[in-house]
N, C-alpha and C. Protein backbone atom coordinates (compact mmCIF):
# COMPACT_ATOMS: atom_id res chain seq x y z
N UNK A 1 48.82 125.61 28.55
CA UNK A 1 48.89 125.45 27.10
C UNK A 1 50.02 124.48 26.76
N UNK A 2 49.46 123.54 26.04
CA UNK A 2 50.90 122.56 25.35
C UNK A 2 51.70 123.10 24.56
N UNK A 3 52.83 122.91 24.64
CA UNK A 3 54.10 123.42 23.56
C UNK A 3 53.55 122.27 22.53
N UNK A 4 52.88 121.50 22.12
CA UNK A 4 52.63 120.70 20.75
C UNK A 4 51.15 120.84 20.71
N UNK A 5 50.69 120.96 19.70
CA UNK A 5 49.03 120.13 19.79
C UNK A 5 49.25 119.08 19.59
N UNK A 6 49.96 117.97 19.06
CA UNK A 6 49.99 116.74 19.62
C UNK A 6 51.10 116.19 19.67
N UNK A 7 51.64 115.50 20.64
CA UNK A 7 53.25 114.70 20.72
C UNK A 7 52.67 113.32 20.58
N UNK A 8 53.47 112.52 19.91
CA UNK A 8 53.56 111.21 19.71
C UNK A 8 54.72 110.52 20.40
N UNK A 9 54.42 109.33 21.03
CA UNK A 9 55.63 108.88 21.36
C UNK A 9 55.39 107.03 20.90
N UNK A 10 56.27 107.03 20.36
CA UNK A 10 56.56 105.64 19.94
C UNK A 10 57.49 104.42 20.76
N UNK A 11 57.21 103.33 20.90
CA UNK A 11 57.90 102.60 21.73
C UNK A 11 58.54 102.11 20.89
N UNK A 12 60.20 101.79 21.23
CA UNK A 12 61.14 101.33 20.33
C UNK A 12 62.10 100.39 21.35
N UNK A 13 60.97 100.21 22.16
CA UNK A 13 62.02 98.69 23.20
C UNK A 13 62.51 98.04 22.45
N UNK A 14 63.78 97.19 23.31
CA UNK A 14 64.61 96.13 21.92
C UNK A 14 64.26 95.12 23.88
N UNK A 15 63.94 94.11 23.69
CA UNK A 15 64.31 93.03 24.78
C UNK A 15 65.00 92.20 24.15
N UNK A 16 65.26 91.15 24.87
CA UNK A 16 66.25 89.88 24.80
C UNK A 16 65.58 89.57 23.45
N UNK A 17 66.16 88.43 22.65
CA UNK A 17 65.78 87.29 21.54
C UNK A 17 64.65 86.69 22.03
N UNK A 18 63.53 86.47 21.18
CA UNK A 18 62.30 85.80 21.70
C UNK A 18 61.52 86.56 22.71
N UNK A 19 62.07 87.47 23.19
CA UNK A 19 60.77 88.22 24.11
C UNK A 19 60.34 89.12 23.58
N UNK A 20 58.40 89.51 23.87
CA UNK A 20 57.66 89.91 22.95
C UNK A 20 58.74 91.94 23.32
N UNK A 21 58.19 92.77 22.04
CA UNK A 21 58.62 93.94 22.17
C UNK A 21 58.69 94.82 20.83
N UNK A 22 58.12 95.94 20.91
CA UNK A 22 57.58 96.66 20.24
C UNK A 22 58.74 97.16 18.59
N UNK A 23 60.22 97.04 19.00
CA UNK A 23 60.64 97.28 17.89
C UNK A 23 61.34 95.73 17.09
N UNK A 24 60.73 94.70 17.96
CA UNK A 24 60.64 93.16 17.06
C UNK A 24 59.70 93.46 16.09
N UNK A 25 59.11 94.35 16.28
CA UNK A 25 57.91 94.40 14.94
C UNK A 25 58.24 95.79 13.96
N UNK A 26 59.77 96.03 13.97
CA UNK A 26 60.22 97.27 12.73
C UNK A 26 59.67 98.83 13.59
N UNK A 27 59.33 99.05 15.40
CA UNK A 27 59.04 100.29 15.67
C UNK A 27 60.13 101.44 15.47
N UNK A 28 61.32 100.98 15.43
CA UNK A 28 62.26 102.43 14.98
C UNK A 28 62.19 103.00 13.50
N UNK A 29 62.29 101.47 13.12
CA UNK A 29 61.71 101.85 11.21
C UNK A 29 60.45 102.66 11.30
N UNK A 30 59.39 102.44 11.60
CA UNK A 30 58.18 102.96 11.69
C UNK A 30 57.87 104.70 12.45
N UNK A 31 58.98 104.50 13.37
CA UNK A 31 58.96 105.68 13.83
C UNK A 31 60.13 106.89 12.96
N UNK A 32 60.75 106.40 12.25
CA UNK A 32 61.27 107.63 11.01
C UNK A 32 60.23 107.67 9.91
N UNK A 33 59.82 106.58 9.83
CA UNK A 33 58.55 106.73 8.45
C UNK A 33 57.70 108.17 9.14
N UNK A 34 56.95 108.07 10.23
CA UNK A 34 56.19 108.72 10.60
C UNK A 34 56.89 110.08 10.48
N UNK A 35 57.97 110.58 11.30
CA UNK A 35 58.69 111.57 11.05
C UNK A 35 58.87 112.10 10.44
N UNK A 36 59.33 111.48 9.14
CA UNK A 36 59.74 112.02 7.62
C UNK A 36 58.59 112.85 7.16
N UNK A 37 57.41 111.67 7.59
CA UNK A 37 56.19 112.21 6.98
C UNK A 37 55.79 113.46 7.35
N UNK A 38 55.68 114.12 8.56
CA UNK A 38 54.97 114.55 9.72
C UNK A 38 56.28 115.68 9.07
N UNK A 39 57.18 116.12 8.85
CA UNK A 39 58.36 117.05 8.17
C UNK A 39 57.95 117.18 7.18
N UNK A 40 57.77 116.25 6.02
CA UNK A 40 57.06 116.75 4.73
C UNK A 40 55.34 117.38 4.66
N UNK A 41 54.98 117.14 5.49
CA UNK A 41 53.83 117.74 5.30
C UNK A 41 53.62 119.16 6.40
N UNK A 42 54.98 119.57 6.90
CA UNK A 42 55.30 120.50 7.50
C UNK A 42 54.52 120.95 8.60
N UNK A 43 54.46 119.89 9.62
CA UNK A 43 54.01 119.47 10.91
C UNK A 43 54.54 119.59 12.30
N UNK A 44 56.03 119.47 11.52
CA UNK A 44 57.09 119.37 12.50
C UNK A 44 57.54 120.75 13.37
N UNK A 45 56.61 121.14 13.61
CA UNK A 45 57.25 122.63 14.53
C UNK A 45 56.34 123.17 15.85
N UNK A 46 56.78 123.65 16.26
CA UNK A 46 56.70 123.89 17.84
C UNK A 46 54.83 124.34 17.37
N UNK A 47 53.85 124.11 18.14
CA UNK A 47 52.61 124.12 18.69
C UNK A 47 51.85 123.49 17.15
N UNK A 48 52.73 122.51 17.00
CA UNK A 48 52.05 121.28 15.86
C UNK A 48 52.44 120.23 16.28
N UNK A 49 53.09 119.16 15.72
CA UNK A 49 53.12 117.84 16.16
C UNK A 49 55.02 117.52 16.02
N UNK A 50 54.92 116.40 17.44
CA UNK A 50 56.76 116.18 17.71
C UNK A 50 56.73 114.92 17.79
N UNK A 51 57.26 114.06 16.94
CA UNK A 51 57.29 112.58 17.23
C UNK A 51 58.57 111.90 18.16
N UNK A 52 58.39 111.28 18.75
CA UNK A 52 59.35 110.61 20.11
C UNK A 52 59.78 109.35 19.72
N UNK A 53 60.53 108.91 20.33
CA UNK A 53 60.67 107.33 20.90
C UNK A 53 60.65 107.71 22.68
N UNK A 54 60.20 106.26 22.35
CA UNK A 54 59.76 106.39 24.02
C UNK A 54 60.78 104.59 24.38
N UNK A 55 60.78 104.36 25.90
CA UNK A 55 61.21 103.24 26.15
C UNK A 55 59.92 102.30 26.55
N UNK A 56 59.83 101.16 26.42
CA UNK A 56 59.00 100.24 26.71
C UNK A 56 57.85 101.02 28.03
N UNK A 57 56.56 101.11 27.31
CA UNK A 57 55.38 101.36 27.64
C UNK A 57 54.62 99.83 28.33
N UNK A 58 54.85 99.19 28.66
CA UNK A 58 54.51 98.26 29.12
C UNK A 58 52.69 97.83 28.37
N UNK A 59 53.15 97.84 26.95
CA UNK A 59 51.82 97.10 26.18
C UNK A 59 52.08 96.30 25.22
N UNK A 60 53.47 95.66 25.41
CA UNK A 60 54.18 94.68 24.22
C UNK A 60 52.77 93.85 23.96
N UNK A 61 52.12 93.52 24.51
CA UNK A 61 51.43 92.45 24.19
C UNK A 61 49.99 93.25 23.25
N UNK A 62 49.99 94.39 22.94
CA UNK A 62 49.86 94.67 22.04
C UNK A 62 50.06 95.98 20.74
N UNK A 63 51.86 95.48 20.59
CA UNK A 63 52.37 96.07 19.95
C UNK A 63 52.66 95.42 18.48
N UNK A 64 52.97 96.70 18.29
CA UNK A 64 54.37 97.53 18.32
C UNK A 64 52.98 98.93 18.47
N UNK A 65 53.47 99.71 19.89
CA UNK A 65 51.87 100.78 19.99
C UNK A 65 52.66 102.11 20.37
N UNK A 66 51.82 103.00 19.83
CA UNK A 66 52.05 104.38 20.02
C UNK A 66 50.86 105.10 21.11
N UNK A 67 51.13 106.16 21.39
CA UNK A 67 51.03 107.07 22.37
C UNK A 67 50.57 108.22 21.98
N UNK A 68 49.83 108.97 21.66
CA UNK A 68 49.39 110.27 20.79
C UNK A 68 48.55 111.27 22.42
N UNK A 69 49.69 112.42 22.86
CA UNK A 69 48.89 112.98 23.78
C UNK A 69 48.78 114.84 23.21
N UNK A 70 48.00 115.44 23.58
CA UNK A 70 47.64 115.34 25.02
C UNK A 70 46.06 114.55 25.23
N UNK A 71 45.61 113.75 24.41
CA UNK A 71 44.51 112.68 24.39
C UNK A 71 44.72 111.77 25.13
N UNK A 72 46.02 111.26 25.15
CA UNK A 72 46.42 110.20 25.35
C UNK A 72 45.49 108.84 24.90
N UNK A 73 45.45 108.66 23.24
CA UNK A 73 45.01 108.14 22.33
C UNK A 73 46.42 107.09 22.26
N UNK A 74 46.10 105.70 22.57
CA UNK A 74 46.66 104.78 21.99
C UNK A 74 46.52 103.69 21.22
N UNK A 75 47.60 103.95 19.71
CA UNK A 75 47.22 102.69 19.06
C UNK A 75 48.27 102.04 18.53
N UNK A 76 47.94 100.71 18.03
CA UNK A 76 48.86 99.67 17.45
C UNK A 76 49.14 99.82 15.89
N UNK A 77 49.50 99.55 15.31
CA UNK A 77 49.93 99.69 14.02
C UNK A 77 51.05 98.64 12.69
N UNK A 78 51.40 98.24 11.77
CA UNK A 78 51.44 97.35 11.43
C UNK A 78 52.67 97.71 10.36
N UNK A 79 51.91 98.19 9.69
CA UNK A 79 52.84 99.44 8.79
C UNK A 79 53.05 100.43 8.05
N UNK A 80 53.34 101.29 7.11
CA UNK A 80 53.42 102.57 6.71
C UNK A 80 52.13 103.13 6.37
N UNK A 81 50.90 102.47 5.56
CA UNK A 81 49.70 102.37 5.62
C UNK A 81 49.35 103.27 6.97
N UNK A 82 49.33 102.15 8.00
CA UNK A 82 48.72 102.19 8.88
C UNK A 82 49.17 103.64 9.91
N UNK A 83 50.00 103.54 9.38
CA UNK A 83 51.24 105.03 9.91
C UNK A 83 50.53 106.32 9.26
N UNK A 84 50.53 106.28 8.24
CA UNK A 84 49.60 106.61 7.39
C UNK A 84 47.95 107.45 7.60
N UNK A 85 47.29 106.54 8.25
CA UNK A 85 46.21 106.83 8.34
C UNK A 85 46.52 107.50 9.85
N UNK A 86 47.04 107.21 10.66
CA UNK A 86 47.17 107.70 11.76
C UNK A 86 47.25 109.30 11.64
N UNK A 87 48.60 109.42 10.97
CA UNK A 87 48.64 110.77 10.03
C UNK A 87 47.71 111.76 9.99
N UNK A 88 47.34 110.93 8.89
CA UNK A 88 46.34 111.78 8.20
C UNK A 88 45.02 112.49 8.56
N UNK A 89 44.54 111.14 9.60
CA UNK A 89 43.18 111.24 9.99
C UNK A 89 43.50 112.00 11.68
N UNK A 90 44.52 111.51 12.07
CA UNK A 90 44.67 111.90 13.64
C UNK A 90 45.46 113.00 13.76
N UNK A 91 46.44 113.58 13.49
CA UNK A 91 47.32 114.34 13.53
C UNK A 91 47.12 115.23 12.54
N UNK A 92 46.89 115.40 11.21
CA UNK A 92 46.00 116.26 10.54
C UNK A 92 44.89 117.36 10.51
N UNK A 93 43.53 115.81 10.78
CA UNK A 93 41.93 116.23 10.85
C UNK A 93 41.51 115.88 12.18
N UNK A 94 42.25 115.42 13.05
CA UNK A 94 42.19 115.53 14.66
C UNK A 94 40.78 114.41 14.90
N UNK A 95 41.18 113.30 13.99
CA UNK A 95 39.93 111.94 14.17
C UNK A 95 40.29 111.01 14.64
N UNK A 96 40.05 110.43 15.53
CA UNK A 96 40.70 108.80 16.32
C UNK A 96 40.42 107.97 15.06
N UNK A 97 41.63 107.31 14.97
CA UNK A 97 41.69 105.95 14.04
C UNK A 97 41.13 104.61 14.35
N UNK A 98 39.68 104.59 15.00
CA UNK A 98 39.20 103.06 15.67
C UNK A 98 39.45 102.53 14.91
N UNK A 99 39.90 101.74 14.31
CA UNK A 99 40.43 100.55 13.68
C UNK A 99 41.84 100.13 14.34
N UNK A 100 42.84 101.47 14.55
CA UNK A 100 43.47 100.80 14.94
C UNK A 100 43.92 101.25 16.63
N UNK A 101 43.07 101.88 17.26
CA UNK A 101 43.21 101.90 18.55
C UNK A 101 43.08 101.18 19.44
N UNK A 102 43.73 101.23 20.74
CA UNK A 102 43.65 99.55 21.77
C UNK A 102 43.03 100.34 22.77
């Protein structure tokens, strides 16, 4: 049995200047948006949902991407919107977001 029904983990790599990487595209910002959210809608507790940072997942090339297990559902995302629907539809009502999955 999982201690979450779903953990999220977010990549919040920082690389050098100019190299591609998931929090060049605002992933730490993105990953408190989600949080906040996922607390206000009172999500946040043991055999519901735990959001992470994670270190470089090796999919910069198409990031800034998250991690949603125990599916291990991964998708890309853009911004709070998109954070958003992830939310709502995935972590909520337990629906993959194809639009924005890789």
């Amino acid at each position: 049995m999982n201690f979450y029904k779903y953990h999220v983990f977010f990549c919040t790599n920082q690389r050098a200047e100019g190299e591609t990487c998931c929090n060049a595209h605002g992933a730490d910002k993105l990953r408190t948006y989600a949080k906040d959210r996922v607390k206000a809608l009172g999500l946040n507790k043991p055999g519901l949902v735990r959001i992470n940072s994670a270190g470089c997942m090796e999919r910069c090339d198409n990031g800034p991407v998250i991690v949603i297990y125990p599916e291990g559902t991964w998708y890309t995302y853009v911004d709070e919107e998109d954070i958003d629907e992830i939310v709502d539809r995935h972590l909520v009502k337990g629906e993959i977001v194809e639009r924005l999955k890789i």
